[in-house]
Protein backbone atom coordinates (compact mmCIF):
# COMPACT_ATOMS: atom_id res chain seq x y z
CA UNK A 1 141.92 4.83 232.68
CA UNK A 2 141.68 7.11 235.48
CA UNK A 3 138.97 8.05 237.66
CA UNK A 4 138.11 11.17 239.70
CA UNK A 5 137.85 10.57 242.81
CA UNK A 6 141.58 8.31 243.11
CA UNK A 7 144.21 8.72 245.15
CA UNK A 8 147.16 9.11 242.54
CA UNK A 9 150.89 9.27 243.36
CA UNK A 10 153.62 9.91 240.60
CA UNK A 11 156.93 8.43 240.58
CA UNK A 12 159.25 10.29 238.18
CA UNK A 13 162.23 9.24 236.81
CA UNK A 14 163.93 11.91 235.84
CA UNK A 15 167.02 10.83 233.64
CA UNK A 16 164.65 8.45 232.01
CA UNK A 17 161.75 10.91 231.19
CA UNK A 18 164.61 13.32 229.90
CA UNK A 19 165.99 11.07 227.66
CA UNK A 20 162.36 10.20 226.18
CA UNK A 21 161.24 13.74 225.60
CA UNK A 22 164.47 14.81 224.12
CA UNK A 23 163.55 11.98 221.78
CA UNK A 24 160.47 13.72 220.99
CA UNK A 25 161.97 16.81 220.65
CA UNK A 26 160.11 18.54 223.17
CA UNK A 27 160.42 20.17 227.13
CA UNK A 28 158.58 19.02 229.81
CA UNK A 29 156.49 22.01 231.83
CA UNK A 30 156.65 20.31 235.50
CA UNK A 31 154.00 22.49 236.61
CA UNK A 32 151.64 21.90 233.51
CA UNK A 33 152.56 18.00 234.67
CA UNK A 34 151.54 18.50 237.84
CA UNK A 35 148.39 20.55 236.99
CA UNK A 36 147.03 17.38 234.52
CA UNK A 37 147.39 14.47 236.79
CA UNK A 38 146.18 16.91 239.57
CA UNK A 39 142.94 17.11 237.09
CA UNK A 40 142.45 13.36 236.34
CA UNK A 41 142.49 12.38 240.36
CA UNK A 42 143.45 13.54 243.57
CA UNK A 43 147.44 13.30 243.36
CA UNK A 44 148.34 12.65 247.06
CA UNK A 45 152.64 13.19 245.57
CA UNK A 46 154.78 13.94 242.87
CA UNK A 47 157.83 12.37 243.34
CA UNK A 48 161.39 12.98 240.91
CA UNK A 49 164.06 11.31 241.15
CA UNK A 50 167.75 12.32 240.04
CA UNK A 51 171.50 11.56 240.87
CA UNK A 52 173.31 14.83 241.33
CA UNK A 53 176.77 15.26 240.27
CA UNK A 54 178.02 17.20 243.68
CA UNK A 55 182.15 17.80 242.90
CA UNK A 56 180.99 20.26 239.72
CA UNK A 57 181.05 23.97 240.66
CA UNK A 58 177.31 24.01 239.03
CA UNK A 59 175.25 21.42 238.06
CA UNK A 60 173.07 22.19 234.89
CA UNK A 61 170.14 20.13 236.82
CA UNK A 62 170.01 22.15 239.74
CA UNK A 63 167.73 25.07 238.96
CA UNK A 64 165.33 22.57 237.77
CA UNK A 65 165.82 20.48 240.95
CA UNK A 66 165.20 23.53 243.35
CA UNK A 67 162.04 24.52 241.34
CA UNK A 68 160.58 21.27 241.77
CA UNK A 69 161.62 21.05 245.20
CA UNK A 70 159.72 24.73 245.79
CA UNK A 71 156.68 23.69 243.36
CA UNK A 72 155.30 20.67 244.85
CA UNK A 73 157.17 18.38 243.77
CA UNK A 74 159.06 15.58 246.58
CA UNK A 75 162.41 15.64 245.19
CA UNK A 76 164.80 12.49 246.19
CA UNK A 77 168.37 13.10 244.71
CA UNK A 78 171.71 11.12 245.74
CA UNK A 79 175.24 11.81 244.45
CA UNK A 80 176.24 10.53 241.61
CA UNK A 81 179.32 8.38 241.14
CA UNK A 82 182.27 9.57 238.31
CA UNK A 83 184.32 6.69 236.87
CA UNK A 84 186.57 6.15 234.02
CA UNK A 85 185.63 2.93 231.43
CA UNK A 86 187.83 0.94 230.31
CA UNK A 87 188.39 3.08 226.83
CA UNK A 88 189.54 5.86 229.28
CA UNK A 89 186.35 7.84 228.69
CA UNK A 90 184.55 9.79 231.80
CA UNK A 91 181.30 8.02 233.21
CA UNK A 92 178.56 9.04 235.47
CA UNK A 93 176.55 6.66 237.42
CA UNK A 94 173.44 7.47 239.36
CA UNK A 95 171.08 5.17 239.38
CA UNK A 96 167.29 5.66 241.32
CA UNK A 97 165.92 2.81 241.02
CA UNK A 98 165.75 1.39 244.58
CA UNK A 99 164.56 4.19 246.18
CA UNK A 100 162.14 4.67 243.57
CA UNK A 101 160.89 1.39 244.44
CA UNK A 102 160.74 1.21 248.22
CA UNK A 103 158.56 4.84 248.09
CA UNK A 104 156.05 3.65 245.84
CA UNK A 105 155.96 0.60 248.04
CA UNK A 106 155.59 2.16 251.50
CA UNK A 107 153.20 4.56 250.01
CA UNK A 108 151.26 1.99 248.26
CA UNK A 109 148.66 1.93 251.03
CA UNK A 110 147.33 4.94 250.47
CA UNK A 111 147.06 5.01 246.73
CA UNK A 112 144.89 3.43 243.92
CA UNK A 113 146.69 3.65 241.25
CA UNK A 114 150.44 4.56 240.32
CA UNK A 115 151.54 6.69 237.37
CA UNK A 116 155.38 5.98 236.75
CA UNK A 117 157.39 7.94 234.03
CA UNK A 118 159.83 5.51 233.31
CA UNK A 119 160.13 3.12 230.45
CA UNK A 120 162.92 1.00 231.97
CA UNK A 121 162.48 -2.72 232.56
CA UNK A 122 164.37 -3.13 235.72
CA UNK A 123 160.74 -1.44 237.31
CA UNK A 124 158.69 -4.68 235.87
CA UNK A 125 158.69 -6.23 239.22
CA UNK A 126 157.34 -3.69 241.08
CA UNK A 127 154.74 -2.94 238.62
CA UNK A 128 153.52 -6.58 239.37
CA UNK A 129 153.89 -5.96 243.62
CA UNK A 130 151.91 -2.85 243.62
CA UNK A 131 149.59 -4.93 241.34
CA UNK A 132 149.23 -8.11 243.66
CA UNK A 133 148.51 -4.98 246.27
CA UNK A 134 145.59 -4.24 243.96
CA UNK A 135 146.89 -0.53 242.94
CA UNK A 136 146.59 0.18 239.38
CA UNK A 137 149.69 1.31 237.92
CA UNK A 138 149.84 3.60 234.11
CA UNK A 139 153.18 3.88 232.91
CA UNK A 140 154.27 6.66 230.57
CA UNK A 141 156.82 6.74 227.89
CA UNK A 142 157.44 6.38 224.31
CA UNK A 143 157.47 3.77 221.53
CA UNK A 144 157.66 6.69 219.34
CA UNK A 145 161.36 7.67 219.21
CA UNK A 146 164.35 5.11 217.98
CA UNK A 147 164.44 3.10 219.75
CA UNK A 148 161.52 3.39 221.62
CA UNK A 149 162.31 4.46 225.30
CA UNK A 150 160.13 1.40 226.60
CA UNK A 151 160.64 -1.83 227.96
CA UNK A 152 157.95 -4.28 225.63
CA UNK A 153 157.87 -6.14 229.45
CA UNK A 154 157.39 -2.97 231.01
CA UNK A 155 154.69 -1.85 228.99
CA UNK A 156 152.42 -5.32 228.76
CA UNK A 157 152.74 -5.03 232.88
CA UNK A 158 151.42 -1.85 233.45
CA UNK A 159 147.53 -1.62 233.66
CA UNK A 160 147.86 1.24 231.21
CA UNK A 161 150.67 2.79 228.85
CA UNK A 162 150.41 6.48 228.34
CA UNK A 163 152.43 7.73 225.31
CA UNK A 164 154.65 10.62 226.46
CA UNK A 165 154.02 11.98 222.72
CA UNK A 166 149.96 12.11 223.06
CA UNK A 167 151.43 14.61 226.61
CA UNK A 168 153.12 16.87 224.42
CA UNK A 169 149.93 19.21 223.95
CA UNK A 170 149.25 19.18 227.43
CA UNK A 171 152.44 19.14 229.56
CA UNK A 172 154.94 19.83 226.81
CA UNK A 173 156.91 23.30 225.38
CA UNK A 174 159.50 23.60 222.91
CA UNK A 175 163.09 22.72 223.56
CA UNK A 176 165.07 26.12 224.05
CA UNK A 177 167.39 27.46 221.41
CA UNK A 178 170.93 27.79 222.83
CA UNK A 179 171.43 31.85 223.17
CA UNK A 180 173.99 32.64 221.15
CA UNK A 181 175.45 35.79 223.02
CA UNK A 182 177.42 36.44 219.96
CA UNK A 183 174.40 38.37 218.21
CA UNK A 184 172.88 39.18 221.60
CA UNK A 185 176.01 41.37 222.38
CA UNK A 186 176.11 42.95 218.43
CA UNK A 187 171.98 43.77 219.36
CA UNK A 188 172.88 45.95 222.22
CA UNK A 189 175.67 47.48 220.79
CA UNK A 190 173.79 47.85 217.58
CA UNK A 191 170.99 50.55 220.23
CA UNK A 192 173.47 52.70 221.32
């Protein structure tokens, strides 16, 4: 479904391509992303998006933000809002959507066809605007985890659905073990 010589532009949502690859059980290598859809067209941008949680000391999403921001990669991030639900329970809200949307509109003109990393629903209208513009737009996520990290509107939409898990291969590594610095301390002290 893609073609060499198109102009390609990816919009990345990034708490909802988390959420489907840690369903999967796997990392995503940003730069082995880049580097494939780089290979099946000319990408013209790389967009992730991301809600930052700004009153934490550190945020465990900024290294990756700032290597994606230094790697090619336009990053658009907005602070996220803390709550407390009604069961008294902490709640983060950060949602991306409408900026996601208006940049893959304005760009629109200078694209053929829109990859999207998302699986959520709420994106089904723009889908069918960039469509009615006559861009082609692939949309990847899973059916593969449970539940499946897809919108069924979503995905009959989209000109093309890309299964994150047939990625894996290609733009995937394996999830990190946790270091446990436990035995990490015992292994130095076990050299001297």
């Amino acid at each position: 479904m893609f073609y060499r010589d198109e102009r390609l532009a990816l919009f990345i949502d990034g708490s909802n391509l988390y959420a489907a690859a840690k369903a999967l059980g796997f990392d995503i290598d940003y730069k082995l992303l880049r580097q494939e859809f780089m290979r099946r067209g000319k990408l013209l941008r790389a967009f992730y998006y991301t809600a930052l949680l700004e009153n934490d000391e550190y945020s465990p999403i900024r290294p990756l933000v700032d290597w994606l921001h230094y790697n090619g990669f336009t990053m658009v991030t907005k602070a996220a809002k803390e709550y407390i639900d009604s069961q008294g329970r902490r709640k983060v809200k950060g949602n991306m959507d409408i900026e996601l949307t208006v940049d893959a509109l304005e760009l629109a003109p200078h694209v053929d066809h829109v990859v999207l990393f998302s699986g959520d629903g709420d994106f089904k209208p723009l889908i069918e605007a960039l469509q009615r513009k006559g861009k082609r737009v692939s949309v990847v996520s899973t059916i593969r985890s449970q539940p499946p990290m897809i919108s069924d509107e979503l995905r009959r939409q989209a000109d093309n659905f890309i299964e994150l898990d047939e990625l894996r291969e290609v733009i995937g590594r394996p999830p990190r073990e946790p270091r446990n610095t436990d035995n990490d301390a015992l292994a130095e002290n076990s050299d001297a």
